[in-house]
N, C-alpha and C. Protein backbone atom coordinates (compact mmCIF):
# COMPACT_ATOMS: atom_id res chain seq x y z
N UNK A 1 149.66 119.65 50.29
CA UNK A 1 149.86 119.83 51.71
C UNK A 1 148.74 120.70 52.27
N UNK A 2 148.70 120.38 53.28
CA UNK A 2 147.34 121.12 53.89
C UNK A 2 147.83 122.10 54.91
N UNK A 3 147.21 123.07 55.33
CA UNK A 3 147.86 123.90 56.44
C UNK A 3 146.09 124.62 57.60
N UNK A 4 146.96 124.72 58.58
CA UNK A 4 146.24 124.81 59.08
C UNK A 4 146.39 126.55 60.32
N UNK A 5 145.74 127.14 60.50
CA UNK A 5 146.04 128.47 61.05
C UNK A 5 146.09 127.80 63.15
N UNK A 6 146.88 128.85 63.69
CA UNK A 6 147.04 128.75 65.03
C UNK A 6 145.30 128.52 65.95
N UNK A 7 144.68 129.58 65.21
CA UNK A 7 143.22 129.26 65.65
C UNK A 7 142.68 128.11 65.37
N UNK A 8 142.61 127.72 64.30
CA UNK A 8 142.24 126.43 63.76
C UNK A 8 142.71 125.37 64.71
N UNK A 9 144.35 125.40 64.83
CA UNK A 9 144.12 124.73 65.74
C UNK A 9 144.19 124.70 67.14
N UNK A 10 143.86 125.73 68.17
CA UNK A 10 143.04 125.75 69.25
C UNK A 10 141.70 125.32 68.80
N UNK A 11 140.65 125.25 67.92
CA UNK A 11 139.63 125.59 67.75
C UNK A 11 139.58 123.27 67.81
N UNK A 12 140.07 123.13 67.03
CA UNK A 12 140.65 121.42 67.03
C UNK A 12 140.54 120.93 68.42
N UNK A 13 141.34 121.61 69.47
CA UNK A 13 142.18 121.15 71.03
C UNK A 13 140.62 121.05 71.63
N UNK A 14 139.75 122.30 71.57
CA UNK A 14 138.84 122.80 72.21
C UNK A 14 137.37 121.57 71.57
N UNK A 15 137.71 120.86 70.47
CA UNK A 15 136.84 120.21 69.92
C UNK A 15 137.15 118.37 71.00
N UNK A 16 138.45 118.40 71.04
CA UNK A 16 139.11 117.15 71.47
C UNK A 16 138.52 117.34 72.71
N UNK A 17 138.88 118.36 73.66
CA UNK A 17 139.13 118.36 75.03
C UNK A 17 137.44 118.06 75.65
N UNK A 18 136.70 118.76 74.41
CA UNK A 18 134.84 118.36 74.92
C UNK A 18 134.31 116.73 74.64
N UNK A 19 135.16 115.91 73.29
CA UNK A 19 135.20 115.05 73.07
C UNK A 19 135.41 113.98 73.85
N UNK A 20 136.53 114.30 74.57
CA UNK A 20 137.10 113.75 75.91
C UNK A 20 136.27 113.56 77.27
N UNK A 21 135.91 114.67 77.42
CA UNK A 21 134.75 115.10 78.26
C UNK A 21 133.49 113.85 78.59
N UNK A 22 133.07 113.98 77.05
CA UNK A 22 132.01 113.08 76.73
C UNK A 22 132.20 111.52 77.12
N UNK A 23 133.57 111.03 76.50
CA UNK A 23 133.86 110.06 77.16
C UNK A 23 133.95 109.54 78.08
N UNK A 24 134.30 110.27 78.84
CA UNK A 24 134.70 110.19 80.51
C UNK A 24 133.21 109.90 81.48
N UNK A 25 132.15 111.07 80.78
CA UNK A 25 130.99 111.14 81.63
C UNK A 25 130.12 109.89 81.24
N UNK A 26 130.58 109.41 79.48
CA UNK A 26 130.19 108.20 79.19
C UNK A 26 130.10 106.73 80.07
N UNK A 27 131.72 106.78 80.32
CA UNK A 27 131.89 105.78 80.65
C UNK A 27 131.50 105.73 82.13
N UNK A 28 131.04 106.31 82.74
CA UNK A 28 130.11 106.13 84.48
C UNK A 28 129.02 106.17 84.25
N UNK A 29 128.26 106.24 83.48
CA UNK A 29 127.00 105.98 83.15
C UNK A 29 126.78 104.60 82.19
N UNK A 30 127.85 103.62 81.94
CA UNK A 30 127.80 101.99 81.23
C UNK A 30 128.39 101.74 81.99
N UNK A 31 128.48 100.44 81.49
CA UNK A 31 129.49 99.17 82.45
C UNK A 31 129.98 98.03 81.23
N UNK A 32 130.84 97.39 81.92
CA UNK A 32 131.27 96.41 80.91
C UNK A 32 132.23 96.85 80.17
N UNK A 33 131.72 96.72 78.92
CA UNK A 33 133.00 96.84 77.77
C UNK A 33 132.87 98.08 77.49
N UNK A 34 131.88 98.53 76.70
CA UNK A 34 131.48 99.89 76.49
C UNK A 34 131.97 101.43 77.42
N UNK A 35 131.94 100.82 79.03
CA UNK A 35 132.88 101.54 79.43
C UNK A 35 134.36 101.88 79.49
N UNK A 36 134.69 100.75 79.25
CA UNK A 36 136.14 100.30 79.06
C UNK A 36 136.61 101.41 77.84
N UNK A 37 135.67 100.99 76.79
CA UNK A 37 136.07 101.18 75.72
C UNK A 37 136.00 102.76 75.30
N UNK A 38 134.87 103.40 76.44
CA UNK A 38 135.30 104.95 76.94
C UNK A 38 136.01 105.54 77.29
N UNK A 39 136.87 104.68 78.57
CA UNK A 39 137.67 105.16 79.13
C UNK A 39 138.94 105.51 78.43
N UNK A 40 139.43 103.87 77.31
CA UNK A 40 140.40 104.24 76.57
C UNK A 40 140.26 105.26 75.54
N UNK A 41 139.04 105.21 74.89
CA UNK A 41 138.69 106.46 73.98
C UNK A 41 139.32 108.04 74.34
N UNK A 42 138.52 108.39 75.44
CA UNK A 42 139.26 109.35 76.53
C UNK A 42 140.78 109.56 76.51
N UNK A 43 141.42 108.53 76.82
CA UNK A 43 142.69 108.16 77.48
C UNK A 43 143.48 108.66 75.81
N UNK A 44 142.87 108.08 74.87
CA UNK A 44 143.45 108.28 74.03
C UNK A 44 143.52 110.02 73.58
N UNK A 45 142.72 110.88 73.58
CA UNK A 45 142.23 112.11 72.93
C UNK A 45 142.78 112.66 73.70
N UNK A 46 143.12 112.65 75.42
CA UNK A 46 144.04 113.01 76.24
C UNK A 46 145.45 113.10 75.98
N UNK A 47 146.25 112.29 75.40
CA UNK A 47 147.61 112.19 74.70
C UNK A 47 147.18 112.85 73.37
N UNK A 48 146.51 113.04 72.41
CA UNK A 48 146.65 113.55 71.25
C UNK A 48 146.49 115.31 71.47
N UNK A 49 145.45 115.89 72.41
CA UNK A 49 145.57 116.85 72.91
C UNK A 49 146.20 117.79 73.54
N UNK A 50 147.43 116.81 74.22
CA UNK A 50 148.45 117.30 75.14
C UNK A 50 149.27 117.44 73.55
N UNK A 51 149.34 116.68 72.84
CA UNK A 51 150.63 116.77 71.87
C UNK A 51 150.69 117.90 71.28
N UNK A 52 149.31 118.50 70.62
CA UNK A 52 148.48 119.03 70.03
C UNK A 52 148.80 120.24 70.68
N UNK A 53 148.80 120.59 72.00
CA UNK A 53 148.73 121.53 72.77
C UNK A 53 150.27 122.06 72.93
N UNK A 54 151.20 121.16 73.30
CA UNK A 54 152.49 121.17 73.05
C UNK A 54 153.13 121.91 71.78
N UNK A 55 152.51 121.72 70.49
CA UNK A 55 153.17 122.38 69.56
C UNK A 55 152.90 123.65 69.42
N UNK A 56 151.42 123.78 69.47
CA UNK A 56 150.65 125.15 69.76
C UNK A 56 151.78 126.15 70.73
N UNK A 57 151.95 125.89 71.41
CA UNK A 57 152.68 126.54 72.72
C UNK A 57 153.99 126.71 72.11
N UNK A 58 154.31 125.80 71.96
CA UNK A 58 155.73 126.04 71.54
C UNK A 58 156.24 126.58 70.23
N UNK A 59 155.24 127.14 69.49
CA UNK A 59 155.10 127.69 68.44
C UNK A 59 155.73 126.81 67.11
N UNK A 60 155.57 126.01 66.88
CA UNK A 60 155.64 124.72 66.04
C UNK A 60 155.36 124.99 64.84
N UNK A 61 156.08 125.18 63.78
CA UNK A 61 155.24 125.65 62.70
C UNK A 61 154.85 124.22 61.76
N UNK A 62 155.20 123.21 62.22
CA UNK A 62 155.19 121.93 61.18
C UNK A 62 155.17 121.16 61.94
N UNK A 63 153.93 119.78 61.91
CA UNK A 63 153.45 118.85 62.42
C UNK A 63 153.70 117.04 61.53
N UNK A 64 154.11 116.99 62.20
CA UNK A 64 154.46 115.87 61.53
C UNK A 64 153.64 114.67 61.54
N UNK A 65 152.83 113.69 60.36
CA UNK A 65 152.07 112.76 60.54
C UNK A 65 152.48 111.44 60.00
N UNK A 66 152.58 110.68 61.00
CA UNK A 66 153.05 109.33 60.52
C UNK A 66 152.24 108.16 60.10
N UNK A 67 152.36 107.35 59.25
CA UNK A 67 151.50 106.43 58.89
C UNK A 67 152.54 104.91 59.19
């Protein structure tokens, strides 16, 4: 099992949330698919971040990963 410290993961959120970023500014600078395929990129790291952020806050000590 792996564990991970409270910083660690802010340090994660803060990696996503610039990740996100990138996407976003990506996708107005292409067109076509490539943007598309930014936008959902984005869209996606947006929900994993909020989740991410959610446990953080709520002091969560165990994350659960599904396959």
């Amino acid at each position: 099992m792996q564990t991970f410290t409270k910083n660690e993961v802010a340090w994660m959120l803060e990696a996503i949330k610039l990740t996100t970023e990138y996407y976003k500014t990506h996708s107005k600078r292409c067109a076509g698919m490539e943007a598309s395929l930014a936008v959902l990129r984005a869209e996606q790291l947006t929900v994993i971040s909020e989740k991410l952020d959610k446990a953080l806050e709520a002091g969560n000590k165990r994350i659960e990963i599904k396959y």
